[in-house]
N, C-alpha and C. Protein backbone atom coordinates (compact mmCIF):
# COMPACT_ATOMS: atom_id res chain seq x y z
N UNK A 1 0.84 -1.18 0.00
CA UNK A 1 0.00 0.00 0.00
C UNK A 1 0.88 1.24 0.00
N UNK A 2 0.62 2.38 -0.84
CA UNK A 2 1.45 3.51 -1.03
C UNK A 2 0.88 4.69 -0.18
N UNK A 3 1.14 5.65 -0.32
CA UNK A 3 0.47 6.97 0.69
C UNK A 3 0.93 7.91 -0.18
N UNK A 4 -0.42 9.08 -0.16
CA UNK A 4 0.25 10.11 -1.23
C UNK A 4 0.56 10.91 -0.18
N UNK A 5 1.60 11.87 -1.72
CA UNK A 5 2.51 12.57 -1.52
C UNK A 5 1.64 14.10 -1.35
N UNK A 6 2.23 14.52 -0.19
CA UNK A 6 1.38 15.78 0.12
C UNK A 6 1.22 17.10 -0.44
N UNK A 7 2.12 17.19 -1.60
CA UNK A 7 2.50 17.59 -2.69
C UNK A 7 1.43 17.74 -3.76
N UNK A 8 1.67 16.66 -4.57
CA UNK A 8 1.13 16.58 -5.57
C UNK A 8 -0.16 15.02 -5.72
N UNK A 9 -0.24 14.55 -4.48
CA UNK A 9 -1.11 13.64 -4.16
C UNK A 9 -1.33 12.32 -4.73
N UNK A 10 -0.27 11.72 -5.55
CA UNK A 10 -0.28 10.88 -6.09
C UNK A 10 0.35 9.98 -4.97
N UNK A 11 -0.24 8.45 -4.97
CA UNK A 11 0.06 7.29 -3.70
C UNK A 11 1.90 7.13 -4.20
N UNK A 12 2.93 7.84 -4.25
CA UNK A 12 4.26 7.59 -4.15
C UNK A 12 4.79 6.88 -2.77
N UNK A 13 4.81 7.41 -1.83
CA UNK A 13 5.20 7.30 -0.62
C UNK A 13 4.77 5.89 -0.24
N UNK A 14 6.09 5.03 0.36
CA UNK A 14 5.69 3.61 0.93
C UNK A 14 5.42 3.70 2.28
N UNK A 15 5.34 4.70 2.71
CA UNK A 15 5.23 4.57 4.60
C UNK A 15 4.37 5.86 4.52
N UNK A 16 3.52 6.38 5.88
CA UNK A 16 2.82 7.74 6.03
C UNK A 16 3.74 8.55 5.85
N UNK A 17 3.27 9.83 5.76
CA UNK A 17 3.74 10.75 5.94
C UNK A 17 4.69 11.31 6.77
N UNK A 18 4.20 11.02 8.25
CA UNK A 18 5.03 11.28 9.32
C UNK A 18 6.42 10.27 9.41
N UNK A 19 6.46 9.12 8.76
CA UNK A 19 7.29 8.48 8.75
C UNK A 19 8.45 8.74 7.15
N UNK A 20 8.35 9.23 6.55
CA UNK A 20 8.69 9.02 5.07
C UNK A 20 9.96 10.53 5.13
N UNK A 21 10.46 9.97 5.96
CA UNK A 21 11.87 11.21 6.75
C UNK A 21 12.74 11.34 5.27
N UNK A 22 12.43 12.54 4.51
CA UNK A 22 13.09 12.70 3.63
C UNK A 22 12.74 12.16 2.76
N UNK A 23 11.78 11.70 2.31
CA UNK A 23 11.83 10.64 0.51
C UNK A 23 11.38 11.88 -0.25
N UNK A 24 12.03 11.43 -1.43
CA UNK A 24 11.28 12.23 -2.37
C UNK A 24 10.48 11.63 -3.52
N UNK A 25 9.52 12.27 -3.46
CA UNK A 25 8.29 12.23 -4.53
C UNK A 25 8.74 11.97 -5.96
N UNK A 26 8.93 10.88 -6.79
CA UNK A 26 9.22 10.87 -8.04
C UNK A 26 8.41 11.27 -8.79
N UNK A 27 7.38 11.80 -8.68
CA UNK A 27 6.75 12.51 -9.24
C UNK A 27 6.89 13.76 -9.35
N UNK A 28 6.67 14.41 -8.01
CA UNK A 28 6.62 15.94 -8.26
C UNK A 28 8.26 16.67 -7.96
N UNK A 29 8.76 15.78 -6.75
CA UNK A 29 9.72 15.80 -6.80
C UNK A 29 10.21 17.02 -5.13
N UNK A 30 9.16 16.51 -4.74
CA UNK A 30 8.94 17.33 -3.35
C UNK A 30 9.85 16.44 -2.45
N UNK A 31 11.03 16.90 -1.67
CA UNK A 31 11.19 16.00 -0.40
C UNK A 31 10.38 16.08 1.24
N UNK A 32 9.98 15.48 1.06
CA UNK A 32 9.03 14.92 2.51
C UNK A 32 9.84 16.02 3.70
N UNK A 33 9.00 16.27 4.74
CA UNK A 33 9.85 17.32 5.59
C UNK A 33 9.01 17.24 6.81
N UNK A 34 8.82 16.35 7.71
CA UNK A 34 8.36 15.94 9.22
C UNK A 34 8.53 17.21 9.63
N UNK A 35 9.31 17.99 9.27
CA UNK A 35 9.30 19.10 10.86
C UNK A 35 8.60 20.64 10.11
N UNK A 36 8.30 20.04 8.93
CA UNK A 36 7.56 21.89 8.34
C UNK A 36 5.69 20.93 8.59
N UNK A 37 5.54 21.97 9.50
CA UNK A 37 4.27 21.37 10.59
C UNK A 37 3.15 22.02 9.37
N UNK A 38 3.29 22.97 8.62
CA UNK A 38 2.07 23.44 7.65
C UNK A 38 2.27 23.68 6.20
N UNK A 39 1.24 23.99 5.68
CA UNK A 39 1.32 24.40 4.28
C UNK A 39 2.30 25.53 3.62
N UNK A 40 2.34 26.62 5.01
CA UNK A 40 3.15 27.76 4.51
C UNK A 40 4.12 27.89 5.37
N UNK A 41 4.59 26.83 6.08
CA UNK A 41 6.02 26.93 6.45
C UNK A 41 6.82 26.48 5.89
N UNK A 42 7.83 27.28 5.59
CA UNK A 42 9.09 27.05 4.47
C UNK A 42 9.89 26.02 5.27
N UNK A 43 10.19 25.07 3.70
CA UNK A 43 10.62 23.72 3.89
C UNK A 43 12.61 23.73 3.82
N UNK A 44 12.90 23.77 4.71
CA UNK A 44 14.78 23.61 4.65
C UNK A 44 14.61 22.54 3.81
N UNK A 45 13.88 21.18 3.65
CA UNK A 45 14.52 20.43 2.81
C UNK A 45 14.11 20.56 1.02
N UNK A 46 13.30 21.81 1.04
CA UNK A 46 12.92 21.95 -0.15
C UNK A 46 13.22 23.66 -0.45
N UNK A 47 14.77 23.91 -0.27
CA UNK A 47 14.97 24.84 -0.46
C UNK A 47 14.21 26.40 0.07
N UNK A 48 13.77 26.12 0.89
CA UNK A 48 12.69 27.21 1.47
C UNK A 48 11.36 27.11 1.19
N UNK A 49 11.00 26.40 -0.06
CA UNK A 49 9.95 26.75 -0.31
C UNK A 49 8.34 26.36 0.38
N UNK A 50 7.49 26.65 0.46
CA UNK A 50 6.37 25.95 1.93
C UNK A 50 5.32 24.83 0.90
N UNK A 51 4.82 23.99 1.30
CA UNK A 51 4.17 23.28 0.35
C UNK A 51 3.15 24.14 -0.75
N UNK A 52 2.74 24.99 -0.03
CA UNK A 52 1.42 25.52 -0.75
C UNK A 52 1.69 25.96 -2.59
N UNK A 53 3.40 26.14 -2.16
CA UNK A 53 4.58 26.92 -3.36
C UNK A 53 4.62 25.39 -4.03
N UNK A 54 4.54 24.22 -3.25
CA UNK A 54 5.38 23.29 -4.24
C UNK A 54 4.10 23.16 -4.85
N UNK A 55 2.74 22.88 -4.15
CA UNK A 55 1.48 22.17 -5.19
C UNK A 55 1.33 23.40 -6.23
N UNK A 56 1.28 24.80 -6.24
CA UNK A 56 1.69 25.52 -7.26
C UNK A 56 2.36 25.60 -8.51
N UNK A 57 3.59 25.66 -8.02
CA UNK A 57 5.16 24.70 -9.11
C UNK A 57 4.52 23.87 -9.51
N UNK A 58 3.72 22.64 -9.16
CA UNK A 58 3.46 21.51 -9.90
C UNK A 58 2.64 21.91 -10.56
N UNK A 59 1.35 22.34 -10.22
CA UNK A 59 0.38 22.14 -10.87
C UNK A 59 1.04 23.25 -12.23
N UNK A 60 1.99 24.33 -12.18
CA UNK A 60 2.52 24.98 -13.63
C UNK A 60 3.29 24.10 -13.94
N UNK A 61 4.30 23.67 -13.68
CA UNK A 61 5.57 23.31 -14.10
C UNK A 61 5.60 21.79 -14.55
N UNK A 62 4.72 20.97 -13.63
CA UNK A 62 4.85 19.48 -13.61
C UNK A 62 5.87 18.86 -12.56
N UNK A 63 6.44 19.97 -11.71
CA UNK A 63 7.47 19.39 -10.40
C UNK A 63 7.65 21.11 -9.46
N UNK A 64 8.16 20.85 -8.65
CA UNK A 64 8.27 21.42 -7.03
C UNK A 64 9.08 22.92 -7.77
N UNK A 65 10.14 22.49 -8.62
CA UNK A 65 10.83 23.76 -9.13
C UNK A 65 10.89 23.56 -10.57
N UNK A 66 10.92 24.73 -11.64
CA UNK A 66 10.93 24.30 -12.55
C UNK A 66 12.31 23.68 -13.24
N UNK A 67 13.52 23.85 -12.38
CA UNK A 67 14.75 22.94 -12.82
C UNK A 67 14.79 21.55 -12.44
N UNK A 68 14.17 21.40 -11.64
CA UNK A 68 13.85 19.70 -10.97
C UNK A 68 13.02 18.99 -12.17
N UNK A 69 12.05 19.69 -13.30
CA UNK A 69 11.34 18.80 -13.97
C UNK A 69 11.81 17.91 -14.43
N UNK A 70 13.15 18.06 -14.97
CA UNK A 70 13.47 16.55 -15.56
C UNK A 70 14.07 15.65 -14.68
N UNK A 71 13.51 15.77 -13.55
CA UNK A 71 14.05 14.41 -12.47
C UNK A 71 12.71 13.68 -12.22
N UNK A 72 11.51 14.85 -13.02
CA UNK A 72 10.09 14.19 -12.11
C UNK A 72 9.55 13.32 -13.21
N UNK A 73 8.66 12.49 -13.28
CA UNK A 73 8.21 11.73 -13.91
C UNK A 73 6.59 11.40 -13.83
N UNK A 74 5.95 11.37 -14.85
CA UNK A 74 4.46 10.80 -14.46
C UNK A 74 3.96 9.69 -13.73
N UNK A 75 2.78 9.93 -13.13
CA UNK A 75 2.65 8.91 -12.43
C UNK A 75 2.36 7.66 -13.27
N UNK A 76 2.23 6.40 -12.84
CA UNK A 76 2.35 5.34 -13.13
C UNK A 76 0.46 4.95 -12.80
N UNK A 77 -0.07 4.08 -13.07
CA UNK A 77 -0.83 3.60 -13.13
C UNK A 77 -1.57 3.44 -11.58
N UNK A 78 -0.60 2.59 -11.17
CA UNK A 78 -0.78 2.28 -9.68
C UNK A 78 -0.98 3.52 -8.35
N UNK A 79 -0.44 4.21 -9.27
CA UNK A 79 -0.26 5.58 -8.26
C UNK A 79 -0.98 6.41 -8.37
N UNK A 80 -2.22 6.65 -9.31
CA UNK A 80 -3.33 7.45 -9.37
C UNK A 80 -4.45 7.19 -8.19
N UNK A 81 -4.40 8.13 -7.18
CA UNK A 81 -6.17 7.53 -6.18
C UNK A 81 -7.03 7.22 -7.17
N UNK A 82 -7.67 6.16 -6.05
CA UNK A 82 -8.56 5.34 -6.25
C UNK A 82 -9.63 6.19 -7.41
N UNK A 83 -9.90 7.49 -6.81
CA UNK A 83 -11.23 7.99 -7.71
C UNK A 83 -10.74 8.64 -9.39
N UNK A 84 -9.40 8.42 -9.00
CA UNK A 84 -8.92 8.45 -10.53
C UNK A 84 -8.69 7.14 -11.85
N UNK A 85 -8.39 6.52 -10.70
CA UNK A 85 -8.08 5.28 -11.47
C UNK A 85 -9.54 4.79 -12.81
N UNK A 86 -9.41 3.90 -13.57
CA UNK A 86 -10.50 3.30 -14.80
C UNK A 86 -10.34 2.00 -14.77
C-alpha cells in the first residue's frame, strides 16, 4: 500500500507521511519534511519553499521547481487515487 505525496497527491510514498523522513516524490519531486508542521512553512529540505509553493510549481511546471522537472516523472498507473483510477 502507497500513501500520497502531500504535494502533488499521487500514492508515491511507501510509509505515512510522518514516517517518510526525507523521501522524495518521483513525481513531483517534493522532499518529505516531518518538521515543516504546515502548508506555509518554508521547507529547509525543499529549499525554502512551503508546500502551498510546491502544489503551485506543480500544478505549472509538472514538479516542485521548474529545474527539478526533468528528475520528475508521471505517475504510473498504480499511483493514481482510487477515484482516478479506470
Amino acid at each position: 500500500m502507497n500513501y500520497p505525496c502531500p504535494c502533488c497527491g499521487f500514492l508515491t510514498f511507501p510509509v505515512p507521511r510522518r514516517e517518510a523522513v526525507a523521501y522524495i516524490c518521483p513525481v513531483c519531486f517534493w522532499e518529505n519534511d516531518v518538521f515543516a508542521p504546515g502548508e506555509d512553512t518554508p521547507s529547509d529540505e525543499n529549499r525554502g519553499l512551503t508546500l502551498r509553493q510546491g502544489r503551485e510549481n506543480f500544478a505549472r511546471f509538472g514538479a516542485v521547481q521548474p529545474d527539478l522537472v526533468r528528475h520528475a516523472r508521471p505517475p504510473t498507473a498504480d499511483e493514481l487515487p482510487l477515484k482516478h483510477r479506470r
